[in-house]
Each structure stands twice: as structure tokens, then as C-alpha cells.
PDB file of N, CA and C in Angstrom:
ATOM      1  N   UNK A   1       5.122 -48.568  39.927  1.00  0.00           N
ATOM      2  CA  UNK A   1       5.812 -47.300  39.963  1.00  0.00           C
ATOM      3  C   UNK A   1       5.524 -46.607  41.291  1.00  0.00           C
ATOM      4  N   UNK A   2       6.274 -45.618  41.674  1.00  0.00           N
ATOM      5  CA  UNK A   2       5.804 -44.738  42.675  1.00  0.00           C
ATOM      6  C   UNK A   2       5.080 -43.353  42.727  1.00  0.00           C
ATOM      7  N   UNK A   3       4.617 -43.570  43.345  1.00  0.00           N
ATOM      8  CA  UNK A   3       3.374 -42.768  43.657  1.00  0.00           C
ATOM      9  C   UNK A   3       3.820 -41.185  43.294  1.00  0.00           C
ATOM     10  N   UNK A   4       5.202 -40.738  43.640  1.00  0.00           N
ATOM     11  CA  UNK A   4       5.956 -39.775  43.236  1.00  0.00           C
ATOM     12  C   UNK A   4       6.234 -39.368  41.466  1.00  0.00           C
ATOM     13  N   UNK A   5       6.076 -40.310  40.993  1.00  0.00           N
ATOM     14  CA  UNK A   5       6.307 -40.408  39.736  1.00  0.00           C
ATOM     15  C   UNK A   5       5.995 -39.116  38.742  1.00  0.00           C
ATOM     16  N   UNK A   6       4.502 -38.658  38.720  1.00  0.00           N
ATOM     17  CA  UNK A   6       4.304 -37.641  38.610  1.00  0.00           C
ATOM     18  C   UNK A   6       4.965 -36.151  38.800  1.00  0.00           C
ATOM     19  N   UNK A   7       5.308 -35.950  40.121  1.00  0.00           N
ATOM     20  CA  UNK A   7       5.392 -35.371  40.831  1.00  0.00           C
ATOM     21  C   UNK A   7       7.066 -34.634  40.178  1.00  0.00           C
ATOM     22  N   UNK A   8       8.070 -35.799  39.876  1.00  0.00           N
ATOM     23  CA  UNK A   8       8.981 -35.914  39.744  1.00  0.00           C
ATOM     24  C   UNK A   8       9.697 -35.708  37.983  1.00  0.00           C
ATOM     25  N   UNK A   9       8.573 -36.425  37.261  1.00  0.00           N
ATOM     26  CA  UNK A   9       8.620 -35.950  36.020  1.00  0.00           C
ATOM     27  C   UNK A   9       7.997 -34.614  35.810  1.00  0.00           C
ATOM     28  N   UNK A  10       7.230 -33.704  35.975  1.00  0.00           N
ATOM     29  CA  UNK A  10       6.854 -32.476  35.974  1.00  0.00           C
ATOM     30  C   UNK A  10       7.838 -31.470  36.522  1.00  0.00           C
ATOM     31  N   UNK A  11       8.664 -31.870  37.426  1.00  0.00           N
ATOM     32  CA  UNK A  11       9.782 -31.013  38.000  1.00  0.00           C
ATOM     33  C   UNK A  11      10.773 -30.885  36.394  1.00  0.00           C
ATOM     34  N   UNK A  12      11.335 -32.149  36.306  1.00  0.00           N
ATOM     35  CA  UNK A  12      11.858 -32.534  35.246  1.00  0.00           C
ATOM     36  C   UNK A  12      11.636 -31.967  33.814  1.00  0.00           C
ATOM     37  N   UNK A  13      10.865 -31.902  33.372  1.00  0.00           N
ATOM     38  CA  UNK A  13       9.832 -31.533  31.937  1.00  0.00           C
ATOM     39  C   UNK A  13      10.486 -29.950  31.946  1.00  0.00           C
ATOM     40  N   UNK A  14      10.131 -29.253  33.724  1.00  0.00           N
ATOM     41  CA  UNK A  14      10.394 -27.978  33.698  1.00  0.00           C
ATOM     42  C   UNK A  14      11.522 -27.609  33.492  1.00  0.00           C
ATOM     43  N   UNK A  15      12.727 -28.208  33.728  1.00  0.00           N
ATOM     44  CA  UNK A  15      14.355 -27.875  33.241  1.00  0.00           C
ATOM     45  C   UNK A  15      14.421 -28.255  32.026  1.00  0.00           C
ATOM     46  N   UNK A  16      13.474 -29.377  32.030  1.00  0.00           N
ATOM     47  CA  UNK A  16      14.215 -30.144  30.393  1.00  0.00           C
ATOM     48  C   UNK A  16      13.166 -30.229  29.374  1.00  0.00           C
ATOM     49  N   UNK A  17      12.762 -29.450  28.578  1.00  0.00           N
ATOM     50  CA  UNK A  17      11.415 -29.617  27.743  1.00  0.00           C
ATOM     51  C   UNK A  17      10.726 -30.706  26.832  1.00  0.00           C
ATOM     52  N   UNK A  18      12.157 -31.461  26.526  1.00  0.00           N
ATOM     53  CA  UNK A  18      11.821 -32.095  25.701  1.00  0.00           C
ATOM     54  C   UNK A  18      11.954 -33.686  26.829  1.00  0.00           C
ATOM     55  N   UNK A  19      12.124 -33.446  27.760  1.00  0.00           N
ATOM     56  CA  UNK A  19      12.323 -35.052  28.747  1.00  0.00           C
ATOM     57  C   UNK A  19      10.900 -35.653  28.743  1.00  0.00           C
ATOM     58  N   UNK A  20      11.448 -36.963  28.692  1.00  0.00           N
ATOM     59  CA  UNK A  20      10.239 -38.055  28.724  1.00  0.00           C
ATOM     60  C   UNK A  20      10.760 -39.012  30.080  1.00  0.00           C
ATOM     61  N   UNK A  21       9.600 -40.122  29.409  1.00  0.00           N
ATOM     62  CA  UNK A  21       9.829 -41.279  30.216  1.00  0.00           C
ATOM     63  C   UNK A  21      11.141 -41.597  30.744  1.00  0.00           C
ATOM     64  N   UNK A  22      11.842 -42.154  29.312  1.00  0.00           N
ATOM     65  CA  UNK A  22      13.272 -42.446  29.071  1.00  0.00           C
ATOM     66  C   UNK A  22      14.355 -41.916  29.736  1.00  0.00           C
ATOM     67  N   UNK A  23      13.880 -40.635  29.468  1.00  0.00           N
ATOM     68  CA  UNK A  23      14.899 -39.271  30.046  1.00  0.00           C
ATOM     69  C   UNK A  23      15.334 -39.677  31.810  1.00  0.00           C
ATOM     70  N   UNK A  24      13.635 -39.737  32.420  1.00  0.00           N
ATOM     71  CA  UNK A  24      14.111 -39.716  33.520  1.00  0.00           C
ATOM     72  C   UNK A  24      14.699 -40.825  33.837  1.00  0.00           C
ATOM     73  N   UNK A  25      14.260 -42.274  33.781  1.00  0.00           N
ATOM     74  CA  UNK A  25      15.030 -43.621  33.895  1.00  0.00           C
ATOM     75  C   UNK A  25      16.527 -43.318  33.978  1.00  0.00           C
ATOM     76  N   UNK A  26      16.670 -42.934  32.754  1.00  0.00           N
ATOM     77  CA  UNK A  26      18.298 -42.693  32.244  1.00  0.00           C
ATOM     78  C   UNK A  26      19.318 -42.428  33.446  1.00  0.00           C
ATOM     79  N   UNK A  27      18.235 -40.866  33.948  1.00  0.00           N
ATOM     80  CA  UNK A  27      18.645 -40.220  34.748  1.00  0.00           C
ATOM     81  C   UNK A  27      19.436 -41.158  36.043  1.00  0.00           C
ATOM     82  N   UNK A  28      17.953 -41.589  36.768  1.00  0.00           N
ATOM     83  CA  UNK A  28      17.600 -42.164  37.673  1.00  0.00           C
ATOM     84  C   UNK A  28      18.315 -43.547  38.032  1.00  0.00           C
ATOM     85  N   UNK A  29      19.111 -44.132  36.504  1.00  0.00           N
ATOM     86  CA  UNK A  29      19.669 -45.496  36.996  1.00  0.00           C
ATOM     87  C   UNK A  29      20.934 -45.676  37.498  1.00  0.00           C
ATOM     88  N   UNK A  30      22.110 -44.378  37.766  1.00  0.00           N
ATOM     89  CA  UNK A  30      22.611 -44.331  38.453  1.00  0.00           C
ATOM     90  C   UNK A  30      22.704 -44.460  39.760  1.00  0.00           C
ATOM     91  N   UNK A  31      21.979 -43.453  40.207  1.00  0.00           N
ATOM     92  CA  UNK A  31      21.031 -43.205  41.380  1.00  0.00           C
ATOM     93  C   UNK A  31      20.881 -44.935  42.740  1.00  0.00           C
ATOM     94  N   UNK A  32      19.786 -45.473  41.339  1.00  0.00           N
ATOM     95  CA  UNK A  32      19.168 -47.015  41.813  1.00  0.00           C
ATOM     96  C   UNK A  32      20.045 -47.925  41.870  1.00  0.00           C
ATOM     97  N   UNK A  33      20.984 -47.339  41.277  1.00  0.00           N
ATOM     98  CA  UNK A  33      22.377 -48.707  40.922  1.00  0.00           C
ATOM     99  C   UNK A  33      22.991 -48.485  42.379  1.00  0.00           C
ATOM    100  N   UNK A  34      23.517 -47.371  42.803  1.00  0.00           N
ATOM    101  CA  UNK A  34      24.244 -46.966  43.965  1.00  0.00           C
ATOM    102  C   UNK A  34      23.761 -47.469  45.344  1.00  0.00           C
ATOM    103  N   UNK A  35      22.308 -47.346  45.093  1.00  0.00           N
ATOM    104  CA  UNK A  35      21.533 -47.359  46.720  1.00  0.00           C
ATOM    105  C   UNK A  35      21.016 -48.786  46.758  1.00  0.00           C
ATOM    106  N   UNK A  36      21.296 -49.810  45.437  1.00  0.00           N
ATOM    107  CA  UNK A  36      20.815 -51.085  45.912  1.00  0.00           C
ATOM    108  C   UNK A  36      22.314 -51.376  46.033  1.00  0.00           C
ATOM    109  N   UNK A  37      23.678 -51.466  45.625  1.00  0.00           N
ATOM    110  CA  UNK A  37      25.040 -51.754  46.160  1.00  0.00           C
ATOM    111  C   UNK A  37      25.105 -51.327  48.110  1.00  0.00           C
ATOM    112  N   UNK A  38      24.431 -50.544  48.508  1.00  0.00           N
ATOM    113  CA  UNK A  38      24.337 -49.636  49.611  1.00  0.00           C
ATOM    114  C   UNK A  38      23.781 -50.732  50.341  1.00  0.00           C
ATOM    115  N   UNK A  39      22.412 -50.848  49.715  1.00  0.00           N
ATOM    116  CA  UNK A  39      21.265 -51.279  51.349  1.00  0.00           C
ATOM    117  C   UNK A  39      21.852 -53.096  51.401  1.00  0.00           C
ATOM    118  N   UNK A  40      22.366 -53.649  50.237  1.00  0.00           N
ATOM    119  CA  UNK A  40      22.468 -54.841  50.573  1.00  0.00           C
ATOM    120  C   UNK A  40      24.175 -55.139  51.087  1.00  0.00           C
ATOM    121  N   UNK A  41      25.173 -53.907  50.838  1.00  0.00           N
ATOM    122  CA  UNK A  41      26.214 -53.794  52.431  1.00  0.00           C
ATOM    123  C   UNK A  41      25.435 -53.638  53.298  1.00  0.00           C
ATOM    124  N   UNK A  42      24.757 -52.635  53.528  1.00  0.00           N
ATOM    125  CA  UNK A  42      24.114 -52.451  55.057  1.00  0.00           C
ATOM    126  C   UNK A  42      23.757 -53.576  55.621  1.00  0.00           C
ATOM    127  N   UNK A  43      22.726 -54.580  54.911  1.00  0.00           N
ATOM    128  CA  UNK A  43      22.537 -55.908  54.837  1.00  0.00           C
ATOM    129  C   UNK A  43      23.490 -56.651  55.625  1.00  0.00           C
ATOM    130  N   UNK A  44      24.042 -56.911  54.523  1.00  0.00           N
ATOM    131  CA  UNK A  44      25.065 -57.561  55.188  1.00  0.00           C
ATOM    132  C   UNK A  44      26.021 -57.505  56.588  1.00  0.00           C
ATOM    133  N   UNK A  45      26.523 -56.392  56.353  1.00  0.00           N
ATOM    134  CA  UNK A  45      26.916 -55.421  57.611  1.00  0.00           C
ATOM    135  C   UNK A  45      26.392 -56.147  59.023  1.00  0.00           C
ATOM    136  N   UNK A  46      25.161 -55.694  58.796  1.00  0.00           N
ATOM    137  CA  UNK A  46      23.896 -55.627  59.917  1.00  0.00           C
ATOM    138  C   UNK A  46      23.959 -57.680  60.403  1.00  0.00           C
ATOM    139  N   UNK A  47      24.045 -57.955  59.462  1.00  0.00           N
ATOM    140  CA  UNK A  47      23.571 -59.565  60.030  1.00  0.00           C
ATOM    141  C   UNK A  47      24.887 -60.228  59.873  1.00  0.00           C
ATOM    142  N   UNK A  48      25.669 -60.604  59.223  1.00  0.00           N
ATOM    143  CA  UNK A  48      26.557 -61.214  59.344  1.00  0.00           C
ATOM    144  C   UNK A  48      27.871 -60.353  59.975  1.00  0.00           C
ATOM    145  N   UNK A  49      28.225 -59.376  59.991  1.00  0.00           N
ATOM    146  CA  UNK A  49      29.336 -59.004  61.209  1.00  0.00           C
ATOM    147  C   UNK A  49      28.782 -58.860  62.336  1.00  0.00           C
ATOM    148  N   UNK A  50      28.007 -57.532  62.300  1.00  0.00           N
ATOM    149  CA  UNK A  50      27.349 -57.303  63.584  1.00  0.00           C
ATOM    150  C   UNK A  50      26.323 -58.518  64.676  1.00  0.00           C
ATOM    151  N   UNK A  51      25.824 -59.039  63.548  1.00  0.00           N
ATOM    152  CA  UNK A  51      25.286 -60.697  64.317  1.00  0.00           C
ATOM    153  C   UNK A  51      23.663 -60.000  65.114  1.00  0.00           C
ATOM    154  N   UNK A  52      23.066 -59.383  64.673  1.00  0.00           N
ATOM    155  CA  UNK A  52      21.936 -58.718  64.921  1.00  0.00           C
ATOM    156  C   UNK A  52      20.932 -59.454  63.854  1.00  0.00           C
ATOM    157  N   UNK A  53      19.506 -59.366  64.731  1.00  0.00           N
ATOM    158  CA  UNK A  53      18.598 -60.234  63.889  1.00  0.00           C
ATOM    159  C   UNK A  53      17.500 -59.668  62.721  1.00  0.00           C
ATOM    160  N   UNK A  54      17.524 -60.269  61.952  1.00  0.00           N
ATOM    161  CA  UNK A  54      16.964 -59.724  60.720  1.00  0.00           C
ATOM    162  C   UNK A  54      15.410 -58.748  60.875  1.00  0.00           C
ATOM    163  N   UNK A  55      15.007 -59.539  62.059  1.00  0.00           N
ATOM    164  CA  UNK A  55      13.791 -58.851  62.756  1.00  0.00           C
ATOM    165  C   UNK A  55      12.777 -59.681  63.847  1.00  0.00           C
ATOM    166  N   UNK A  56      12.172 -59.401  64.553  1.00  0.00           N
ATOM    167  CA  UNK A  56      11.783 -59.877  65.693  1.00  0.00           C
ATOM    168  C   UNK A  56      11.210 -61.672  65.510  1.00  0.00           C
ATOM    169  N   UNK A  57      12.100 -62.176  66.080  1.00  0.00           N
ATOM    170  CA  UNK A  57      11.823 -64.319  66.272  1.00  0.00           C
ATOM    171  C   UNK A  57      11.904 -64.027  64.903  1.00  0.00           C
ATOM    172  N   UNK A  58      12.834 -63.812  63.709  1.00  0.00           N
ATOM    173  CA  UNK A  58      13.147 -64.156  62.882  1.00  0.00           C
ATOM    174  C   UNK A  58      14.833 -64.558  62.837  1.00  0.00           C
ATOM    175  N   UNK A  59      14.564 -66.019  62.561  1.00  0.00           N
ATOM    176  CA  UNK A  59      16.068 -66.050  62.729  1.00  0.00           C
ATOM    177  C   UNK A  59      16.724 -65.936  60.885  1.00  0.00           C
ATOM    178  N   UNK A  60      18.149 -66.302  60.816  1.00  0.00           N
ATOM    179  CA  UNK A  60      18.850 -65.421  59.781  1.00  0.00           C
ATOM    180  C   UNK A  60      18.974 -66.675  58.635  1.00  0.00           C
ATOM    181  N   UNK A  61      18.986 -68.427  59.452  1.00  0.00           N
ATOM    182  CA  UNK A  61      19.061 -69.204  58.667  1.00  0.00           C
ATOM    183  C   UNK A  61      18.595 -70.308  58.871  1.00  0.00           C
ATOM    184  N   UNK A  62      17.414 -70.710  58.256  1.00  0.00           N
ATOM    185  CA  UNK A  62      16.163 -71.875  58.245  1.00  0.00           C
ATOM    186  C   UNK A  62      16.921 -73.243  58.729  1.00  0.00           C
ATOM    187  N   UNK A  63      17.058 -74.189  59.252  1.00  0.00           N
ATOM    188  CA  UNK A  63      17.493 -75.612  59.148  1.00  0.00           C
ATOM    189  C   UNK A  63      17.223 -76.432  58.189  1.00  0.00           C
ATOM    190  N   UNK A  64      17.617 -77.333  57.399  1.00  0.00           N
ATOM    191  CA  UNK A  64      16.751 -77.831  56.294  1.00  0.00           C
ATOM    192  C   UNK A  64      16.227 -79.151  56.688  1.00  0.00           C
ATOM    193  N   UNK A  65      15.394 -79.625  56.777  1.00  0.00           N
ATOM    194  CA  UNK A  65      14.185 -80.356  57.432  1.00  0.00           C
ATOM    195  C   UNK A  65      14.946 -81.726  57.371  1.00  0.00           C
TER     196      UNK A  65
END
């Protein structure tokens, strides 16, 4: 979990009295659904159009031996 977790359910609790665990997930899986569709366009984006490297002497596709 993240370290925020706390932090984030206590905000929460305070609008919503009766919110739990569940509550926030619920909340939250929209959210997680959106921004992993996001980073793996960006992904993509980034290495296969743009042709930029995944990160330094890393290349994008292994040879197979």
C-alpha cells in the first residue's frame, strides 16, 4: 500500500462517516483504471512512434540468442 494511505482515508472518514476500506477502493478504481490506460499510451507513444529509448543503453528489444 502507500504510504499515503492513512493520510487519505482520514480525509475521507471526514466527509463520509461511515467510509471504510471498501469505500475508498470503490472510490479510487476509477481513478487507477484511467491512469494505467494513460501511462501505458504514453508508453507506447514514447517508444514505438517517437522511437526514443526506454532508458539509458537500454535497448527496446532483446535478440533471442
Amino acid at each position: 500500500m502507500m504510504s499515503y494511505f492513512g493520510l487519505i482515508m482520514a480525509t475521507v472518514i471526514k466527509y463520509k462517516k461511515d467510509a471504510g476500506v471498501g469505500t475508498l477502493i470503490s472510490m479510487m478504481l476509477p481513478y487507477s483504471a484511467f491512469f494505467l490506460i494513460a501511462w501505458i499510451a504514453l508508453f507506447c507513444i514514447w517508444v514505438f512512434v517517437l522511437g526514443l529509448p526506454v532508458g539509458p543503453g537500454a535497448p527496446t528489444f532483446y535478440p533471442v540468442p
